[in-house]
N, C-alpha and C. Protein backbone atom coordinates (compact mmCIF):
# COMPACT_ATOMS: atom_id res chain seq x y z
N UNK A 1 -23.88 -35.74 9.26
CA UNK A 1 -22.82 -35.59 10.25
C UNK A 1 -22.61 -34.12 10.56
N UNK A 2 -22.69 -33.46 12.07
CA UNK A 2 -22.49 -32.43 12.06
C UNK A 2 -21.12 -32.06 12.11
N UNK A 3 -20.53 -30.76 11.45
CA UNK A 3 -18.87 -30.09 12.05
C UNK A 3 -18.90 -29.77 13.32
N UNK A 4 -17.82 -29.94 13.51
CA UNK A 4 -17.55 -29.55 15.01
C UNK A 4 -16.94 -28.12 14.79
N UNK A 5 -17.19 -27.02 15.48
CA UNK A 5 -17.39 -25.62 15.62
C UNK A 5 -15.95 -25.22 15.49
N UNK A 6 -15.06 -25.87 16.55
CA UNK A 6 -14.20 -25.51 16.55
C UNK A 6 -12.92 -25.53 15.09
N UNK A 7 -13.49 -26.94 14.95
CA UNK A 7 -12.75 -27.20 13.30
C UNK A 7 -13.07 -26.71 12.62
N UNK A 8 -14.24 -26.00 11.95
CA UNK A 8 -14.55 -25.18 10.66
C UNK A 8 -14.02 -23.55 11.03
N UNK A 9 -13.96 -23.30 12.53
CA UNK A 9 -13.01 -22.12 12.87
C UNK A 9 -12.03 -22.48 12.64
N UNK A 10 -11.28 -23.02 12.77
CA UNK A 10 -9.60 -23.45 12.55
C UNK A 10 -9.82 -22.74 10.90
N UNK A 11 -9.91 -24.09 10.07
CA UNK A 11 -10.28 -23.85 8.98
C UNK A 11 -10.48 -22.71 8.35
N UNK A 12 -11.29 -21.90 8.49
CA UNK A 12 -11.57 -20.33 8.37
C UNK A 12 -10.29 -19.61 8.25
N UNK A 13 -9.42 -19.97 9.26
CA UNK A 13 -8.35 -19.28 9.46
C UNK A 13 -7.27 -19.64 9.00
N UNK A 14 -7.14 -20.61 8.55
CA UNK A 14 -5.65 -20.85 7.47
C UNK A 14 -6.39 -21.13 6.62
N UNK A 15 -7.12 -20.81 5.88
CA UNK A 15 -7.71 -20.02 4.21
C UNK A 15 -7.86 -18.79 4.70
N UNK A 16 -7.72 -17.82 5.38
CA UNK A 16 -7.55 -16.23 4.95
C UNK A 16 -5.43 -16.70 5.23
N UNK A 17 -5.45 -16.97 5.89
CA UNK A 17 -3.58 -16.14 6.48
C UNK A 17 -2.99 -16.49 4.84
N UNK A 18 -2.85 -17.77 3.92
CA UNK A 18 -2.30 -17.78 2.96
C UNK A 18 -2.50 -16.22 1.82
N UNK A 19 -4.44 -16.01 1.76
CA UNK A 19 -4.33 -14.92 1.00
C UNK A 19 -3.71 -14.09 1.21
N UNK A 20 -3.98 -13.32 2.42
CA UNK A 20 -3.20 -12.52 2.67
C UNK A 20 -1.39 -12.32 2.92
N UNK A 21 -1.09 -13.85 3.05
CA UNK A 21 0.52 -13.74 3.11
C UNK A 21 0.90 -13.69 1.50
N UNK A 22 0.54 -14.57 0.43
CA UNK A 22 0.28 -13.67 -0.80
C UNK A 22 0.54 -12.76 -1.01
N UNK A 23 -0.36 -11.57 -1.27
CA UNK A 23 -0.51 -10.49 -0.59
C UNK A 23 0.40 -9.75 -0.11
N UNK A 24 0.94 -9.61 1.08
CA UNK A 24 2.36 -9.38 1.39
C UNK A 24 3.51 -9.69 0.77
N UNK A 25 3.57 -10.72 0.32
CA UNK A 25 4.85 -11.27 -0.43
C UNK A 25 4.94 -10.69 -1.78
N UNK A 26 3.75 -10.12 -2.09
CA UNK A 26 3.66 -9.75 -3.77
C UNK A 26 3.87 -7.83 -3.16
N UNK A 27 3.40 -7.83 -2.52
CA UNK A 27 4.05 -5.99 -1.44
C UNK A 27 5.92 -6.29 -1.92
N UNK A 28 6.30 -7.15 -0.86
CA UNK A 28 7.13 -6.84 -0.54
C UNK A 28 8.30 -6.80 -2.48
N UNK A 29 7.68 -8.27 -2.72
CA UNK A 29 8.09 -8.18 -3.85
C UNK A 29 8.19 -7.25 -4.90
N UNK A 30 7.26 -6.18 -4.77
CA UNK A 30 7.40 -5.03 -6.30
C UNK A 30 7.91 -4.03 -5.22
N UNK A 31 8.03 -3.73 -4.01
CA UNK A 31 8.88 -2.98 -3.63
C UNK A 31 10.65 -2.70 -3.85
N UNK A 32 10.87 -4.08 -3.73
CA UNK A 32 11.88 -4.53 -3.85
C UNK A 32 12.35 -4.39 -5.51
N UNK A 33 11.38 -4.91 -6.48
CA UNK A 33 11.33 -4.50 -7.98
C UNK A 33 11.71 -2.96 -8.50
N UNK A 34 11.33 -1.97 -7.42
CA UNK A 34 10.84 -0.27 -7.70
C UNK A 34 11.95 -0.01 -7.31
N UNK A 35 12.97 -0.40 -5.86
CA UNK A 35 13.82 -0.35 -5.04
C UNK A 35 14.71 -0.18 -6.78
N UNK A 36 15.56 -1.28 -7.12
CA UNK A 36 16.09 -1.83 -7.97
C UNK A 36 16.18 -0.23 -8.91
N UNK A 37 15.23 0.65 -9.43
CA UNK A 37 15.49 1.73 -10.16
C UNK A 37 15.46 2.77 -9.38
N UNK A 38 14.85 3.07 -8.41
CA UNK A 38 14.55 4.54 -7.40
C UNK A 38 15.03 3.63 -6.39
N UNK A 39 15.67 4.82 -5.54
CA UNK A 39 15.80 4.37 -4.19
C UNK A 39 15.26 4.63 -3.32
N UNK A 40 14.03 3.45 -2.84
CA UNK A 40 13.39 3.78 -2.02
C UNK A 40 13.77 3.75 -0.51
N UNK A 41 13.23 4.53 0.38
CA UNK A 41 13.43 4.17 1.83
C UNK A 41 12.33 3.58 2.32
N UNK A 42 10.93 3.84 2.07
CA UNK A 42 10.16 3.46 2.50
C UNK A 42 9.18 3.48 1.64
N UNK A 43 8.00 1.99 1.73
CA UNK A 43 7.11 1.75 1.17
C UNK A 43 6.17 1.23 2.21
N UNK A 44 4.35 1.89 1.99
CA UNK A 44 3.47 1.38 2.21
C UNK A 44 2.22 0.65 1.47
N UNK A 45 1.27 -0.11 1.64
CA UNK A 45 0.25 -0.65 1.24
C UNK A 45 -1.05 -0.34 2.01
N UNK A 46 -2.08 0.27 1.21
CA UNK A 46 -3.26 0.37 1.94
C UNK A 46 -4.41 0.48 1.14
N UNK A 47 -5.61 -0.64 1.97
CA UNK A 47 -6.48 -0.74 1.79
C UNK A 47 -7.93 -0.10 1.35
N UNK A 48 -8.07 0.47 -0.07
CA UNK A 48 -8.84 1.28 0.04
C UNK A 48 -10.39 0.78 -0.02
N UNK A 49 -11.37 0.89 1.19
CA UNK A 49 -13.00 0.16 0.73
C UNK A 49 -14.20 1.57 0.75
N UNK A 50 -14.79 0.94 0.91
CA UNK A 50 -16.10 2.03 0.85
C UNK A 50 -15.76 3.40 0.15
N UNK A 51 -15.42 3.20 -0.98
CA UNK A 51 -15.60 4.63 -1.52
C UNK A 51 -14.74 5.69 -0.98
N UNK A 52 -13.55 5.11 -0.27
CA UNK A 52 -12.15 5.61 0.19
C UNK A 52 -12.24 6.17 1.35
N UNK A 53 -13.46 5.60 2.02
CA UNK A 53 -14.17 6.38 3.88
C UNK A 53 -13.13 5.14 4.52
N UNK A 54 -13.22 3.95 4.06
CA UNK A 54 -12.31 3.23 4.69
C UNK A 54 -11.10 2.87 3.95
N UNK A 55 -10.14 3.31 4.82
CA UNK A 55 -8.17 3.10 4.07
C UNK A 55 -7.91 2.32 5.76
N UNK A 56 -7.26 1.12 5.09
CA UNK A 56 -6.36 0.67 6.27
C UNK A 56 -5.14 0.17 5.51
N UNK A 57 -4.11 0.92 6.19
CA UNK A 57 -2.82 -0.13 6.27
C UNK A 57 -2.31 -1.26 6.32
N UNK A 58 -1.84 -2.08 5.39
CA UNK A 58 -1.92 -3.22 5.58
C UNK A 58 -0.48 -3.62 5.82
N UNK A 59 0.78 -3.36 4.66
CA UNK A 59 1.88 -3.48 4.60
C UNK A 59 2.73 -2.55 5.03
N UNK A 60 3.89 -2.92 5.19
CA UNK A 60 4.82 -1.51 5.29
C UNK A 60 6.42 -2.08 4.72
N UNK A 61 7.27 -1.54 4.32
CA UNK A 61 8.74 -2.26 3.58
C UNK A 61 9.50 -0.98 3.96
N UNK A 62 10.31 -0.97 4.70
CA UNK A 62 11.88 -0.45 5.13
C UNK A 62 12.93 -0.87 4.29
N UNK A 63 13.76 -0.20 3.63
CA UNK A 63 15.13 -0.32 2.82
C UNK A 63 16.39 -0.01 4.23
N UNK A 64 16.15 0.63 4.85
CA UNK A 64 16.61 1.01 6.01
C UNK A 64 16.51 -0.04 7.01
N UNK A 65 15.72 -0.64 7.09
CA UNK A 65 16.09 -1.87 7.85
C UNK A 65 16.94 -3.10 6.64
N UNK A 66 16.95 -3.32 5.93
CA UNK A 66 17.60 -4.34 5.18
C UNK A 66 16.44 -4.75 4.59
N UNK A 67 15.48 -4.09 4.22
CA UNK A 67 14.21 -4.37 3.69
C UNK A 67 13.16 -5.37 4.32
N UNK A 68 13.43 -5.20 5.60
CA UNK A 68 12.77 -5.68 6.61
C UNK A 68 10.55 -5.30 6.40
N UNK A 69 10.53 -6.03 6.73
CA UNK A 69 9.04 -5.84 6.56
C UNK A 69 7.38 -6.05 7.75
N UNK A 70 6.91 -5.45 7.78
CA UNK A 70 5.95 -5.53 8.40
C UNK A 70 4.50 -6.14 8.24
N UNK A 71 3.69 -6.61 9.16
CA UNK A 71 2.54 -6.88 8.31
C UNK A 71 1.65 -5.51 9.56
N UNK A 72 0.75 -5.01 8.77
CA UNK A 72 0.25 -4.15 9.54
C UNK A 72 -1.57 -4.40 9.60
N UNK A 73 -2.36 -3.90 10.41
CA UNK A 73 -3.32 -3.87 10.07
C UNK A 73 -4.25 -1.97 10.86
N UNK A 74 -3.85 -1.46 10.29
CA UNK A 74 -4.17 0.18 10.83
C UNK A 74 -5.16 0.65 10.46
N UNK A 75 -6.02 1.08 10.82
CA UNK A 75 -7.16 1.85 9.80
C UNK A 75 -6.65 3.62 10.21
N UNK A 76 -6.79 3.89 8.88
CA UNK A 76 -6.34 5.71 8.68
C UNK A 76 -7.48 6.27 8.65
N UNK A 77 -7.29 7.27 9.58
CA UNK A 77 -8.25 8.28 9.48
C UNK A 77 -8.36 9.23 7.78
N UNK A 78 -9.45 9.17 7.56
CA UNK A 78 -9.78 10.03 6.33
C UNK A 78 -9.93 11.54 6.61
N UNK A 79 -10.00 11.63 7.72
CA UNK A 79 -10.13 13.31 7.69
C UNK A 79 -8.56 14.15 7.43
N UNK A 80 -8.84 15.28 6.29
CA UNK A 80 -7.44 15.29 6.24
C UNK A 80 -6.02 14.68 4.96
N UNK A 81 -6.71 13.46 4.59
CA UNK A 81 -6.09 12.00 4.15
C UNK A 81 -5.67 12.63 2.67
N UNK A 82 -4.42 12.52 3.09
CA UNK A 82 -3.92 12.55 1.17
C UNK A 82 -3.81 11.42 0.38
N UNK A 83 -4.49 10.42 1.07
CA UNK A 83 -4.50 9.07 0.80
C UNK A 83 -5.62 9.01 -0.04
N UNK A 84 -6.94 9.34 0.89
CA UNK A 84 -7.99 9.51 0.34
C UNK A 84 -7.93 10.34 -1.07
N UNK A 85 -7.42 11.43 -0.80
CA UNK A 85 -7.60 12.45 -1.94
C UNK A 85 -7.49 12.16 -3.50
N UNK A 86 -5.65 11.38 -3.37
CA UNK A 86 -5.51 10.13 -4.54
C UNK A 86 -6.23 9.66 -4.71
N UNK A 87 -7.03 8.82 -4.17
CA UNK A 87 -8.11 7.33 -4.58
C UNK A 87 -9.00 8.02 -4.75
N UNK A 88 -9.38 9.37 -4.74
CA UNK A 88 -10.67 9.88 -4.78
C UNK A 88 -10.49 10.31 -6.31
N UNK A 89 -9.20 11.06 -6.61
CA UNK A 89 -9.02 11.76 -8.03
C UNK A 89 -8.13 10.54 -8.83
N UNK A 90 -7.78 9.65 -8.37
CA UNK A 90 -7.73 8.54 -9.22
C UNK A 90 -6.61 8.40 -9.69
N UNK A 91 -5.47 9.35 -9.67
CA UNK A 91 -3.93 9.15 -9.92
C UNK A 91 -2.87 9.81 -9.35
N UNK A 92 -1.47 9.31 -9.48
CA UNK A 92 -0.66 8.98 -8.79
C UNK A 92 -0.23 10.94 -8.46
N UNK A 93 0.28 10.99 -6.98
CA UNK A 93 0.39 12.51 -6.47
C UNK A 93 2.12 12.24 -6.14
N UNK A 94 3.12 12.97 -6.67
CA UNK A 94 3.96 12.95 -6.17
C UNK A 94 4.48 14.33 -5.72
N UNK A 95 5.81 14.80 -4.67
CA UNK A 95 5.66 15.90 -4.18
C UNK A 95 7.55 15.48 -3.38
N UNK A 96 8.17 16.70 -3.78
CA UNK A 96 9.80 17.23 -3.09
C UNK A 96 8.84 16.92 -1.51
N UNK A 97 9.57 16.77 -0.06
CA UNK A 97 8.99 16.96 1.05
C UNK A 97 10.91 17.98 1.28
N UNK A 98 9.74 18.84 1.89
CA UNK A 98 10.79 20.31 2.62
C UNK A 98 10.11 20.42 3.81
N UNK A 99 9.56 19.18 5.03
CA UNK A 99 8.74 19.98 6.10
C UNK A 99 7.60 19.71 6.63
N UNK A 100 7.10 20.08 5.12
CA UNK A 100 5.02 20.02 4.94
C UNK A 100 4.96 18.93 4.11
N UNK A 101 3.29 18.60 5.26
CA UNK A 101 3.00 16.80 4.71
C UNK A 101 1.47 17.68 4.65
N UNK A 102 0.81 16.74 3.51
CA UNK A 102 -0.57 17.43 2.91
C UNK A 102 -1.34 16.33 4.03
N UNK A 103 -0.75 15.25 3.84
CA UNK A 103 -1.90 14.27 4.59
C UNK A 103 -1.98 14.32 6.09
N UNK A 104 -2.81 13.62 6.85
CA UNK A 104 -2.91 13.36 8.23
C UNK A 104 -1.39 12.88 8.98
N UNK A 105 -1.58 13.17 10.26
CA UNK A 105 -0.30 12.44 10.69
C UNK A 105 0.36 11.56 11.05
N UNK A 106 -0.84 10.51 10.80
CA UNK A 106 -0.14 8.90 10.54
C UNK A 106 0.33 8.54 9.22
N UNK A 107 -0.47 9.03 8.28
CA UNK A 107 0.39 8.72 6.92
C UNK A 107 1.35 9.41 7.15
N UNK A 108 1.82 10.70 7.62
CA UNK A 108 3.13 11.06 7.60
C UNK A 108 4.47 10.15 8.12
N UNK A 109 3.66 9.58 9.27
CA UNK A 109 4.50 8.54 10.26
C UNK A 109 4.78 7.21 9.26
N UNK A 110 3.58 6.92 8.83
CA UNK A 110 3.82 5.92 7.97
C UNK A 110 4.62 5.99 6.80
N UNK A 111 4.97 7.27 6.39
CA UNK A 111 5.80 7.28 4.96
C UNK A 111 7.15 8.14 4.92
N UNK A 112 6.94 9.11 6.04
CA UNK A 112 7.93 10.06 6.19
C UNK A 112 9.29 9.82 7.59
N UNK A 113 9.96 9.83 7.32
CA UNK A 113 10.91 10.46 8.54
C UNK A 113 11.61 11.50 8.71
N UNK A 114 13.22 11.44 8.99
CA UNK A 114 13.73 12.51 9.21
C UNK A 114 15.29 13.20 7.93
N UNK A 115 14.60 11.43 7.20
CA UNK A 115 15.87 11.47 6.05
C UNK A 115 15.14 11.72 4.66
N UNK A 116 13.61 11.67 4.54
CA UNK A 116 12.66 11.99 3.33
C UNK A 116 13.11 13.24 2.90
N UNK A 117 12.72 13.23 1.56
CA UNK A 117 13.21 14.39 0.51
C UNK A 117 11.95 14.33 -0.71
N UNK A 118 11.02 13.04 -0.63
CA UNK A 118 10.76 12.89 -1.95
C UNK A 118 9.60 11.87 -1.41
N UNK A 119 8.53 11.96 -2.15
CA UNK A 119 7.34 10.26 -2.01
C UNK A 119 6.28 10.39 -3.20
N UNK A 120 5.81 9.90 -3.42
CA UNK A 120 4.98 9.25 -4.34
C UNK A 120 3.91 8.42 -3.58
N UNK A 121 2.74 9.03 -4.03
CA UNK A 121 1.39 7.98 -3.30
C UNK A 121 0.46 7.76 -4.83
N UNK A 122 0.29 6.27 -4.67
CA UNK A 122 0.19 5.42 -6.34
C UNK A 122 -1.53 4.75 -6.16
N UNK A 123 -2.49 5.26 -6.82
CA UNK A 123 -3.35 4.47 -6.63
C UNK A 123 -3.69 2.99 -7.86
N UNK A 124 -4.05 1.62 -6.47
CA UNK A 124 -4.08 0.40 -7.62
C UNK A 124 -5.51 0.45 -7.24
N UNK A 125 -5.50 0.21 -9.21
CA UNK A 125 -7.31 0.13 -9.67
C UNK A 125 -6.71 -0.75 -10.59
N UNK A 126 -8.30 -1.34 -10.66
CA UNK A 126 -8.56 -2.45 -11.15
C UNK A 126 -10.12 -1.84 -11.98
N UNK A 127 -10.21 -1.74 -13.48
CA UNK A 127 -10.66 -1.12 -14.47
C UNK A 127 -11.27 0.27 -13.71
N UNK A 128 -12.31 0.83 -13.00
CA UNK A 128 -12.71 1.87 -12.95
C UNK A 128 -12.38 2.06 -11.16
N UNK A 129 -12.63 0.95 -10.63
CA UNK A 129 -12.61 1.30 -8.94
C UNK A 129 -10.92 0.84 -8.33
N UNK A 130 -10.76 2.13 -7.51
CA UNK A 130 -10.03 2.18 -6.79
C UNK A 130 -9.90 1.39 -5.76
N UNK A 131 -8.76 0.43 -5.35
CA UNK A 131 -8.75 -1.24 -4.55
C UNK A 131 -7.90 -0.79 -3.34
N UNK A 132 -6.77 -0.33 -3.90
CA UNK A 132 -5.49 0.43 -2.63
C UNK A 132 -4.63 1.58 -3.29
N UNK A 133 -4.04 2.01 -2.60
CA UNK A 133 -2.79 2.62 -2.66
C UNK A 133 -1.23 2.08 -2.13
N UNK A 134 -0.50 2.52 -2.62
CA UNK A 134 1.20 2.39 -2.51
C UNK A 134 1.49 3.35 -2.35
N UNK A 135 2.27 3.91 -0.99
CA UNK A 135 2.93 5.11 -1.04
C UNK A 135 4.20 4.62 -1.34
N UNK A 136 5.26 5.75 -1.57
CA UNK A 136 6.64 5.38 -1.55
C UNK A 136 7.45 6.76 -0.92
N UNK A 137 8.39 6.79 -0.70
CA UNK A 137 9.22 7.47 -0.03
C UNK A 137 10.66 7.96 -0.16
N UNK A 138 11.29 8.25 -0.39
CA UNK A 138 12.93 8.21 -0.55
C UNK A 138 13.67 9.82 -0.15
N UNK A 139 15.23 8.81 0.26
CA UNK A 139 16.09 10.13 0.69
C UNK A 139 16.27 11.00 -0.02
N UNK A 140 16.09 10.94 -1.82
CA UNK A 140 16.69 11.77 -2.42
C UNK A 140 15.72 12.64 -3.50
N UNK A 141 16.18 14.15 -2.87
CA UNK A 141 14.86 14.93 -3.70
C UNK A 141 14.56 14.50 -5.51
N UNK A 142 13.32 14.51 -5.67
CA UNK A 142 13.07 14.63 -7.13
C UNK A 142 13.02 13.06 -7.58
N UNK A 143 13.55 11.99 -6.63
CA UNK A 143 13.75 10.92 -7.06
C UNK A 143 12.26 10.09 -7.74
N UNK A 144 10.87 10.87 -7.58
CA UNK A 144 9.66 10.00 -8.36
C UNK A 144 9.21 11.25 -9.32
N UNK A 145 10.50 12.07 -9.84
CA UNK A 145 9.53 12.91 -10.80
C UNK A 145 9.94 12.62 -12.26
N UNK A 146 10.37 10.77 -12.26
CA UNK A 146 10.14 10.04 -13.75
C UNK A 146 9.74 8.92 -13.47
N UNK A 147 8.79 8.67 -12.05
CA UNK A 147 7.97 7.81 -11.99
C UNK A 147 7.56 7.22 -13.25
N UNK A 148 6.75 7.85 -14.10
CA UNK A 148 6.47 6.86 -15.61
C UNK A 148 7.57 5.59 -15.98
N UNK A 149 9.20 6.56 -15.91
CA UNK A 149 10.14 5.42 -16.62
C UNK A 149 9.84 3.62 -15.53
N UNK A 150 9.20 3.82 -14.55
CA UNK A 150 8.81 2.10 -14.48
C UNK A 150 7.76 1.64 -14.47
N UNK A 151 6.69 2.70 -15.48
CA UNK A 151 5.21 2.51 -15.64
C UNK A 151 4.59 1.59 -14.71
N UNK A 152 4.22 2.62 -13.19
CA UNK A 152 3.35 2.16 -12.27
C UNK A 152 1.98 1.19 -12.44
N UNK A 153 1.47 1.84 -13.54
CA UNK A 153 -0.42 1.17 -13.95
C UNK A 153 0.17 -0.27 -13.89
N UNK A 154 1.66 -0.68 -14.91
CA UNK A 154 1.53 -2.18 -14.83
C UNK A 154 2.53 -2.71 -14.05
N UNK A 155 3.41 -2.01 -13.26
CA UNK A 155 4.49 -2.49 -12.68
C UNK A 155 3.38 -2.77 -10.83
N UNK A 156 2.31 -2.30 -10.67
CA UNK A 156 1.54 -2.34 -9.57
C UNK A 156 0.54 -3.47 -10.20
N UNK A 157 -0.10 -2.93 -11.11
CA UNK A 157 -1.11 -4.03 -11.77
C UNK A 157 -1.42 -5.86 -10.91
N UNK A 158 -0.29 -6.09 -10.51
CA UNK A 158 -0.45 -7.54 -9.80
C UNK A 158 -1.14 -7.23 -8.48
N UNK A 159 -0.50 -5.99 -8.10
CA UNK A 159 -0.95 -5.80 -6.57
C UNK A 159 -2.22 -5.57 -6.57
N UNK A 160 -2.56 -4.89 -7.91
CA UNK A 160 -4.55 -4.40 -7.47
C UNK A 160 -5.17 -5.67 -8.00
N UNK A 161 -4.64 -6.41 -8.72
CA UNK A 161 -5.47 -7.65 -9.34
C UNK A 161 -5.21 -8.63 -7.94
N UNK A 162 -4.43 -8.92 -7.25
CA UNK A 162 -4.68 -9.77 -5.94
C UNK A 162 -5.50 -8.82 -4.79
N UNK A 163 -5.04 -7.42 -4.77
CA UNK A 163 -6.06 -6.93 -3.91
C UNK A 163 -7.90 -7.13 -4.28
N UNK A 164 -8.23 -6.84 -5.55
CA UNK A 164 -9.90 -7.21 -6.14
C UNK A 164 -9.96 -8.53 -5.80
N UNK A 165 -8.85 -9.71 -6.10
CA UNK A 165 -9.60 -11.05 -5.95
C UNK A 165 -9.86 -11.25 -4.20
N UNK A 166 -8.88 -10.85 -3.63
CA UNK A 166 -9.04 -10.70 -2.15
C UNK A 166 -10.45 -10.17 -2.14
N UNK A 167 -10.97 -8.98 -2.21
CA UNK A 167 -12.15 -8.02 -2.19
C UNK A 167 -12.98 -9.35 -2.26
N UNK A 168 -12.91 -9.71 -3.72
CA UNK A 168 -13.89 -10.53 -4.39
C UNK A 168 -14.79 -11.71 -3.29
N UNK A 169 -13.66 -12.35 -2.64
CA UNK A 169 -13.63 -13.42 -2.04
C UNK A 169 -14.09 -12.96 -0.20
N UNK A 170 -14.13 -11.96 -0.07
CA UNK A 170 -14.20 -11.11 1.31
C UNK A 170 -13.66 -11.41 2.06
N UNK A 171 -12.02 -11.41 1.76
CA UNK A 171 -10.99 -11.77 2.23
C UNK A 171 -10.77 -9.79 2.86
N UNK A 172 -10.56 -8.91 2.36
CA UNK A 172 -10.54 -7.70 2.57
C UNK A 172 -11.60 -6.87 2.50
């Protein structure tokens, strides 16, 4: 019996939207977890593949909106990328903001506004390779320079273990 074309397309497509809403929900969820000790304003999620030539945006979480959330799908330019730079050296970069942004100027857009003081960009690995990053953001200076007290490696840990099985499955 042959499939009919159109039905195994259907198909195709509500088996990726669940992974990925997953995915999002587990974003939004440890944002909301991190929120709870730091106050964040803003959180992103992004995709790190090929050896960190490709970063796309996937998520985004506003505290400023009522923790309103986005689903995104952006690809970031690497030239420039303090995104990259993390996933390249393999751990977490945090930094006061007075002004100057190290990265390109969509991650700035994506993490910064006009009330930032403070961010944190978190890379999730999964044993040796780098899967994504988490930036974070907040109004108040100094607020990620005891990042450790909510030990990122395992308080993220879910997010890079659904991001690899995603990978795995070539869902991402």
């Amino acid at each position: 019996m042959e499939s009919d074309p159109d039905t195994s397309e259907t198909a195709d497509r509500t088996q990726v939207k669940p992974a990925h809403t997953h995915l999002h929900e587990l974003f939004v969820e440890t944002a909301r977890s991190i929120h709870r000790y730091i106050p964040l304003q803003r959180a992103i999620l992004v995709v790190a593949r090929d050896h960190y030539r490709d970063l796309i945006a996937v998520a985004g979480w506003g505290a400023d909106q009522g923790g309103a959330t986005r689903t995104l799908s952006l690809a970031l330019p690497v030239e420039n990328s303090l995104f990259a730079e993390v996933a390249g050296q393999r751990f977490g970069f945090t930094d006061d903001y007075f002004g100057l942004f190290s990265g390109n100027s969509i991650e700035r857009r994506l993490l910064i506004d006009s009330r930032t003081h403070s961010y944190v960009i978190w890379p999730l690995r999964v044993e040796a390779s780098v899967v994504g990053l988490v930036g974070l953001s907040s109004e108040y200076p100094g607020a990620f320079t005891e990042i450790e007290a909510i030990d990122p490696e395992r308080t993220l840990a879910p997010l890079a273990g659904e991001m690899a099985r995603l990978r795995a499955q070539h869902y991402l």
